[in-house]
N, C-alpha and C. Protein backbone atom coordinates (compact mmCIF):
# COMPACT_ATOMS: atom_id res chain seq x y z
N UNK A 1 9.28 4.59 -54.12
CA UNK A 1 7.93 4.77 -53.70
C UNK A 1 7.94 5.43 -52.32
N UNK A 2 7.31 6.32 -52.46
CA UNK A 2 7.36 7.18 -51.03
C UNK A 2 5.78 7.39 -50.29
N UNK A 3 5.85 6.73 -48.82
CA UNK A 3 5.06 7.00 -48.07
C UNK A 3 4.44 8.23 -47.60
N UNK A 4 3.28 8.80 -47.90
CA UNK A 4 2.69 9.83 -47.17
C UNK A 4 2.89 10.24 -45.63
N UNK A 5 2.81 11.26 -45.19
CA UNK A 5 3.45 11.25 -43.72
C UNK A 5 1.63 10.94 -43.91
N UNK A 6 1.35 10.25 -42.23
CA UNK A 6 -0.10 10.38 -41.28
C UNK A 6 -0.17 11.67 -41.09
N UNK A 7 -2.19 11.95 -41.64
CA UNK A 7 -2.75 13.51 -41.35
C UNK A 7 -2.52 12.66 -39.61
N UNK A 8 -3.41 14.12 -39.06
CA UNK A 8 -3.83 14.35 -38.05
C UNK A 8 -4.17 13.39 -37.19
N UNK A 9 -5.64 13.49 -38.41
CA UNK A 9 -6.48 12.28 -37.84
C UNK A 9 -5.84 10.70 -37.36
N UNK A 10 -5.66 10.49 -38.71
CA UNK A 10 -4.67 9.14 -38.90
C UNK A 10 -4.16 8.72 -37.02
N UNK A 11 -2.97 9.78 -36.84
CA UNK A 11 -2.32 10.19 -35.65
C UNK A 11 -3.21 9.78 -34.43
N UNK A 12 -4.30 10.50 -34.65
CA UNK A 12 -5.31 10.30 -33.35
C UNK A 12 -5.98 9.31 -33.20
N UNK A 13 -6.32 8.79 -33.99
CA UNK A 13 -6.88 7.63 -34.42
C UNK A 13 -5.55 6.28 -33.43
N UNK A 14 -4.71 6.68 -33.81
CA UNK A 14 -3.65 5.43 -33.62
C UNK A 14 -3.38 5.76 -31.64
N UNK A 15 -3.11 7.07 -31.49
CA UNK A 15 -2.94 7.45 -30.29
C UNK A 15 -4.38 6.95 -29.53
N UNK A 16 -5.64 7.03 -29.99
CA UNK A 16 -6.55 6.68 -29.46
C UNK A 16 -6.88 5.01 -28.66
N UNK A 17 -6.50 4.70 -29.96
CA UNK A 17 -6.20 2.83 -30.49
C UNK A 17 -6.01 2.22 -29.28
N UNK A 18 -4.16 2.87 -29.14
CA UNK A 18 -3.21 2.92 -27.83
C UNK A 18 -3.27 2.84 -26.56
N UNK A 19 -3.88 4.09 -26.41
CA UNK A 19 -4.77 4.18 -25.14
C UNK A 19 -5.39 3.80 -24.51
N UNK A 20 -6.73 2.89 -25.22
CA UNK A 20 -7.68 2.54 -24.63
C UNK A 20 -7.52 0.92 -24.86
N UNK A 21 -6.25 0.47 -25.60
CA UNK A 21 -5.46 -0.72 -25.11
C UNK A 21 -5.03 -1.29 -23.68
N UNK A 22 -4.07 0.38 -23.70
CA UNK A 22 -3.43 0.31 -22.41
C UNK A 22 -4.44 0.47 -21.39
N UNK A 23 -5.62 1.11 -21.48
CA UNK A 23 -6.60 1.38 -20.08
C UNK A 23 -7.21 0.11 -20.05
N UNK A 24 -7.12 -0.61 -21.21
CA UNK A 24 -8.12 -2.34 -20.83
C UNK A 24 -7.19 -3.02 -20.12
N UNK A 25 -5.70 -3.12 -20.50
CA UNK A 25 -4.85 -3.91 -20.09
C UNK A 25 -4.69 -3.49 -18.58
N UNK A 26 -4.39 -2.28 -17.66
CA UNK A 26 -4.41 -1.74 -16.82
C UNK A 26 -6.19 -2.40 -15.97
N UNK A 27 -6.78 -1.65 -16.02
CA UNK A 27 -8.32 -2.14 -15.99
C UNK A 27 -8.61 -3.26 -15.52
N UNK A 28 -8.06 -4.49 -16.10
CA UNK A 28 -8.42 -5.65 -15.84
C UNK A 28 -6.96 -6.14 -14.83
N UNK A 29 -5.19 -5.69 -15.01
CA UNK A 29 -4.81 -5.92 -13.66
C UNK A 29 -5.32 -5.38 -12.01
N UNK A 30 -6.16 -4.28 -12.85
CA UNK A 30 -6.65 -3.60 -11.65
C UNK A 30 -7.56 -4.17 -11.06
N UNK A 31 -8.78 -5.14 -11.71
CA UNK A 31 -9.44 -5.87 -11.38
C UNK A 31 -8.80 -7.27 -10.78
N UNK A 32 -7.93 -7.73 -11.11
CA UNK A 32 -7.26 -9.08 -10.55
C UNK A 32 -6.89 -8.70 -9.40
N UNK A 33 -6.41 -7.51 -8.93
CA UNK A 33 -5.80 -6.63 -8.04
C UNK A 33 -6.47 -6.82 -6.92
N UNK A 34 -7.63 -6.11 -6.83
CA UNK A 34 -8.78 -6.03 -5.91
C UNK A 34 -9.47 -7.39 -5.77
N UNK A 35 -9.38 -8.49 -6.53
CA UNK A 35 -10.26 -9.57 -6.16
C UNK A 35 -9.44 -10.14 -5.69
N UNK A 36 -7.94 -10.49 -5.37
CA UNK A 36 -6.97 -10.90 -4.75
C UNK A 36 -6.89 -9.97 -3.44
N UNK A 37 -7.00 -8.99 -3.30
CA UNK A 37 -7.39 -7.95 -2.17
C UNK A 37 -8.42 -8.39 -1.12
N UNK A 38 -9.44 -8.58 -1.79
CA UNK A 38 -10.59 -9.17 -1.07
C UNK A 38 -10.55 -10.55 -0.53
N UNK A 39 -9.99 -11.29 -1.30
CA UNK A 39 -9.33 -12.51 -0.70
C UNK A 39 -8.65 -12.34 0.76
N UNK A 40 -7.69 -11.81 0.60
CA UNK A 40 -6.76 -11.45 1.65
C UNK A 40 -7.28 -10.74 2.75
N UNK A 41 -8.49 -9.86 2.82
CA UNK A 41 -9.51 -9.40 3.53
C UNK A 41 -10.00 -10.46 4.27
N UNK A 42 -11.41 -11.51 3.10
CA UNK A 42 -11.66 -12.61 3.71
C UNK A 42 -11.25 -13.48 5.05
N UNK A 43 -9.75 -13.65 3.87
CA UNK A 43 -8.98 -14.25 5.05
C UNK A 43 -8.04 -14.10 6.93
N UNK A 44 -8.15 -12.65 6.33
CA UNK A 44 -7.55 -11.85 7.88
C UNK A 44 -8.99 -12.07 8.78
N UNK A 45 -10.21 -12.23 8.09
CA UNK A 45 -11.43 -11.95 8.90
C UNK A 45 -11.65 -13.39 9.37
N UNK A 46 -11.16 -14.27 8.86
CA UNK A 46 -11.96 -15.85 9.61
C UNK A 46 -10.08 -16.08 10.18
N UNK A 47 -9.35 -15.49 10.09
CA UNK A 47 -8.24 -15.66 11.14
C UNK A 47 -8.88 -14.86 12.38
N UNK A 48 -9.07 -14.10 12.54
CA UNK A 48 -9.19 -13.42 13.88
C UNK A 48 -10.15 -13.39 14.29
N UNK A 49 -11.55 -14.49 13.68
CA UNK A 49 -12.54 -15.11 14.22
C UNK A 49 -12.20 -16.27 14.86
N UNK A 50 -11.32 -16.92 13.74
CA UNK A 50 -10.99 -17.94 14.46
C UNK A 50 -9.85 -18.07 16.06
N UNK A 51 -9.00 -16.83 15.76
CA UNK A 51 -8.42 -16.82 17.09
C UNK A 51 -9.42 -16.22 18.34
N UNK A 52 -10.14 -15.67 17.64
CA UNK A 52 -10.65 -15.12 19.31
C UNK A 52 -12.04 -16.46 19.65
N UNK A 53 -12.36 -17.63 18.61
CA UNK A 53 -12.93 -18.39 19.17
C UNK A 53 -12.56 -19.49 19.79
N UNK A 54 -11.13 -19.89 18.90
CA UNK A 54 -10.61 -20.82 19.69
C UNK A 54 -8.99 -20.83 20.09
N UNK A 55 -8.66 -19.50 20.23
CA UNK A 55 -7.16 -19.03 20.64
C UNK A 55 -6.48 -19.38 19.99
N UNK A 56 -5.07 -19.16 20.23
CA UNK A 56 -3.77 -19.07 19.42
C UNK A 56 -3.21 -20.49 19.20
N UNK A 57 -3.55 -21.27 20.03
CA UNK A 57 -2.71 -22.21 20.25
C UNK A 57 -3.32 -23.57 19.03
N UNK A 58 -5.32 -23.19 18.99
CA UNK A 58 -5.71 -24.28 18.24
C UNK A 58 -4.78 -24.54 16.52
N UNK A 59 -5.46 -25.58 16.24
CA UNK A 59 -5.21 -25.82 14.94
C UNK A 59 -5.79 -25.51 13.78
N UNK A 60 -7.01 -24.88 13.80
CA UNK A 60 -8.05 -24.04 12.85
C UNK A 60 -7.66 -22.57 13.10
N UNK A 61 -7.19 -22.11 13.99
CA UNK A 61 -6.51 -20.86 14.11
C UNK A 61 -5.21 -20.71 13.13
N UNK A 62 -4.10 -21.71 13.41
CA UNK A 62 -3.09 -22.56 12.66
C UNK A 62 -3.71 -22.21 11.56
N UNK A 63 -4.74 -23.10 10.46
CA UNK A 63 -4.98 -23.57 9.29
C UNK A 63 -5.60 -21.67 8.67
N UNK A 64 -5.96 -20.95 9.35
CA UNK A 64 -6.92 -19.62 8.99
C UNK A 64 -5.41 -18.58 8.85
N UNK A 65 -4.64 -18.94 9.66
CA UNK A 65 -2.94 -18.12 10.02
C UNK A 65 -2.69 -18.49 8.28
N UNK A 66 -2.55 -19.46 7.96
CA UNK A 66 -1.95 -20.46 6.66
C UNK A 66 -2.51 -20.11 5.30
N UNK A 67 -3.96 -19.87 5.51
CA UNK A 67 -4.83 -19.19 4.64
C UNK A 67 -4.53 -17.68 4.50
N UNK A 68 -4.54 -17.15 5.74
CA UNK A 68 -4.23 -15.35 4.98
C UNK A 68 -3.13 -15.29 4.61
N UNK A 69 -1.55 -16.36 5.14
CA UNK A 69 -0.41 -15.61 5.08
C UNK A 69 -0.60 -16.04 2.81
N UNK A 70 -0.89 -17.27 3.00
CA UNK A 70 -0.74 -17.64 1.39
C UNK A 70 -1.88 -16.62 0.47
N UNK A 71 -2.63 -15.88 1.48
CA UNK A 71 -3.84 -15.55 0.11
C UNK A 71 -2.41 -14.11 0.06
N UNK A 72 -2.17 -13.30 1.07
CA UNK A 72 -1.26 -12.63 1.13
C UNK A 72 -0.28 -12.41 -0.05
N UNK A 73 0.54 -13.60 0.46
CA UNK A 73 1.59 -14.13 -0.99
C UNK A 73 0.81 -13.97 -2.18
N UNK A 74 0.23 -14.64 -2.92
CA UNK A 74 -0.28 -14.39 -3.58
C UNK A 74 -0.80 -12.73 -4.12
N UNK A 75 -1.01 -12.20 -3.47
CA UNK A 75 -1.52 -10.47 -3.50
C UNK A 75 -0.30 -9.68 -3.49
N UNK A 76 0.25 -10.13 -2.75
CA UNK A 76 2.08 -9.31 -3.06
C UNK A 76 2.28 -9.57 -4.62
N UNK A 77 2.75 -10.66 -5.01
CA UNK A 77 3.10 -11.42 -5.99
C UNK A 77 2.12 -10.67 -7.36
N UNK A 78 0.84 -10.64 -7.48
CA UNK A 78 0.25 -10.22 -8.18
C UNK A 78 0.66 -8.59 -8.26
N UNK A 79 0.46 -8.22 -7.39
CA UNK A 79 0.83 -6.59 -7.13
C UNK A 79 2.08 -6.21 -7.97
N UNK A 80 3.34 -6.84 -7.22
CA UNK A 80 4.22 -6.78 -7.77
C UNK A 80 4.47 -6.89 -9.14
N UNK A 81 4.10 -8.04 -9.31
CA UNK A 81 4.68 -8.63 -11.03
C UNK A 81 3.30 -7.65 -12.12
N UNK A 82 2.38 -7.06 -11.40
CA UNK A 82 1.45 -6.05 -12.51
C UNK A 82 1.37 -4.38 -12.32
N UNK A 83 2.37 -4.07 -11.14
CA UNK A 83 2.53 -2.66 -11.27
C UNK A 83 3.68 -2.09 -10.90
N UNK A 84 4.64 -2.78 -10.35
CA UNK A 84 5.87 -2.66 -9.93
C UNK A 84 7.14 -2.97 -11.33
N UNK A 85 7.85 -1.63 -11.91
CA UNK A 85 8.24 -1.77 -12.77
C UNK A 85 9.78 -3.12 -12.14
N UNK A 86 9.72 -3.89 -13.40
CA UNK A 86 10.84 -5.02 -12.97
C UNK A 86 12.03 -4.45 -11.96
N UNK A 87 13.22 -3.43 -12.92
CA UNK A 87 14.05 -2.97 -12.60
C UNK A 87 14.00 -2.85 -10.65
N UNK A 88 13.12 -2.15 -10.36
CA UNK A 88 12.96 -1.48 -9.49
C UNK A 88 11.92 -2.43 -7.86
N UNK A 89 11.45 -4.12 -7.96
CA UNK A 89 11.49 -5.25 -7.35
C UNK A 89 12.83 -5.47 -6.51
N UNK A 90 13.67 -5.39 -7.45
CA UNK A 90 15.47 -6.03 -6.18
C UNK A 90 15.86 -4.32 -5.42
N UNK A 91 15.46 -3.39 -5.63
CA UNK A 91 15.86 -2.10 -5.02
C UNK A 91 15.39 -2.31 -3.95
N UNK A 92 13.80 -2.80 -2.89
CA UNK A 92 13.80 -2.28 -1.58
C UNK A 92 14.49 -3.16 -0.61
């Protein structure tokens, strides 16, 4: 029993499929991307409110330092592990 090769269409149809797989899948890391972004924004902004209201030395300065470096982590981490091909993480 022998399979028909795929017309054209068939072809485009599947290439289409594909595509707009990969642009949802892309799309929505891209969206996790930027709302982890904005986080990390947030957080640089009530750090350096908080240092210039109550200097370096307080402990809400401390706790706002603690907040961006982790929203940070987090945003690397995401970045990394959704656009950074594996292989190429232990290279820099």
């Amino acid at each position: 029993m022998s399979q028909k090769p795929a017309t054209d269409a068939e072809l485009w149809q599947q290439s289409e499929a594909t595509c707009s797989a990969q642009y949802d899948k892309l799309s929505a890391k891209h969206d996790d991307a930027l709302a982890h972004l904005s986080r990390l924004a947030d957080a640089e902004a009530h750090y350096r409110k908080s240092h210039d209201l109550y200097g370096s030395d307080d402990r809400r300065t401390g706790r706002a330092w603690d907040e961006m470096r982790h929203a940070g982590d987090a945003a690397r981490a995401l970045i990394l592990s959704s656009f950074v091909a594996p292989e190429a993480e232990g290279e820099s």
